[in-house]
Protein backbone atom coordinates (compact mmCIF):
# COMPACT_ATOMS: atom_id res chain seq x y z
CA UNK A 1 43.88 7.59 4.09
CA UNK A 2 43.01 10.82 2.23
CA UNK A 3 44.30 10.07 -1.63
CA UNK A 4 44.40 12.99 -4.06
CA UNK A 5 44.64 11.27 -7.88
CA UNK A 6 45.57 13.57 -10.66
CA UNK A 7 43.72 12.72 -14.16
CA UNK A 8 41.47 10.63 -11.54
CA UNK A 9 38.85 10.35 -14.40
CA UNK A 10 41.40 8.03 -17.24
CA UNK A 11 41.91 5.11 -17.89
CA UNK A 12 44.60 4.21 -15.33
CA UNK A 13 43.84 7.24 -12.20
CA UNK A 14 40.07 5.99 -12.83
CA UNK A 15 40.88 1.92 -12.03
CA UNK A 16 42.85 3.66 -9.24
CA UNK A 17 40.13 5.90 -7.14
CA UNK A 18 38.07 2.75 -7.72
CA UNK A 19 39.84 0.89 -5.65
CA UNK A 20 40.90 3.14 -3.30
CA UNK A 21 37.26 3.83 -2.69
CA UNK A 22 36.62 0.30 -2.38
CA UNK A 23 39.51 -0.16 0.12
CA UNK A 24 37.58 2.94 2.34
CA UNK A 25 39.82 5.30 1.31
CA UNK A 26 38.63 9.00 0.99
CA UNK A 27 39.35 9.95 -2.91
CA UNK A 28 39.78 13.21 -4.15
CA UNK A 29 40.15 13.38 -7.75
CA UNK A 30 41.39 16.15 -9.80
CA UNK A 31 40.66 16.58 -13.30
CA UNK A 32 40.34 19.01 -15.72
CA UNK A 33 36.68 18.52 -16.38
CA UNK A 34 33.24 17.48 -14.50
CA UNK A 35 33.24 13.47 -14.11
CA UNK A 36 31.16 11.40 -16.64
CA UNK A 37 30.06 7.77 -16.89
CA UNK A 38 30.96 5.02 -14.54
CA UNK A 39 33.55 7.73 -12.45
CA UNK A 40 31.18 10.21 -11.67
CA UNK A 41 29.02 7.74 -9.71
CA UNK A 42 32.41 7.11 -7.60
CA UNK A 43 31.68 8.07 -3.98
CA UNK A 44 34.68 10.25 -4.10
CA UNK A 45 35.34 14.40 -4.14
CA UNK A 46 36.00 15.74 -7.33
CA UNK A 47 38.09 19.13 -8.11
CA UNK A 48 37.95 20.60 -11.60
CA UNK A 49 40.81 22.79 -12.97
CA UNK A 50 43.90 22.70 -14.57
CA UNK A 51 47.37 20.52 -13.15
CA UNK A 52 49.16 23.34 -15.50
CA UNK A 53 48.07 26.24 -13.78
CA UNK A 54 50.81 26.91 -10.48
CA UNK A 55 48.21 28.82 -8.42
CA UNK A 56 45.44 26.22 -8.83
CA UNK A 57 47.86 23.79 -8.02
CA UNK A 58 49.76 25.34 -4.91
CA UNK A 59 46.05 25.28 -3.28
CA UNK A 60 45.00 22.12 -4.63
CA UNK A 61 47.97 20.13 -3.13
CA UNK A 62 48.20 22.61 -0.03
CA UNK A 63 45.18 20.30 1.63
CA UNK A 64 46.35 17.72 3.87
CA UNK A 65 47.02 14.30 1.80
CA UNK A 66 48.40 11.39 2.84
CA UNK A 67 49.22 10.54 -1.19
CA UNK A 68 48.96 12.09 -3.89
CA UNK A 69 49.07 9.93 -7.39
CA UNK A 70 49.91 11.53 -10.68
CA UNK A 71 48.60 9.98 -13.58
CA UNK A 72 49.05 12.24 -15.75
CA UNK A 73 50.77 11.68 -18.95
């Protein structure tokens, strides 16, 4: 399944692209800047930019995904 997770890189959208990764899913994860730490060693796809900005987001979400997962708050 092709998962796009928004804020992919907290606490909560982190423990979640590291199991869907786990699971064999294929994890794109949006955040608003480049991955650090244990999450940027994720074998998943990561998309910087900003959830706030409509145009970014119309061609972010415009790919085909199965689920998307908001996280942020």
């Amino acid at each position: 399944m092709k998962i796009l997770i928004t804020g992919g890189t907290g606490l909560i959208g982190g423990a979640i692209a590291e199991a869907a990764v786990r699971k064999g899913h294929e994890v794109w994860i949006l955040s608003r800047k480049e991955p650090s730490g244990k999450i940027s060693g994720l074998d998943a796809h990561f998309i910087c930019g900003d959830w706030y900005d409509d145009r970014f987001v119309e061609s972010t979400v415009s790919q085909d995904y199965d689920v998307v997962v908001d996280t942020l708050i």
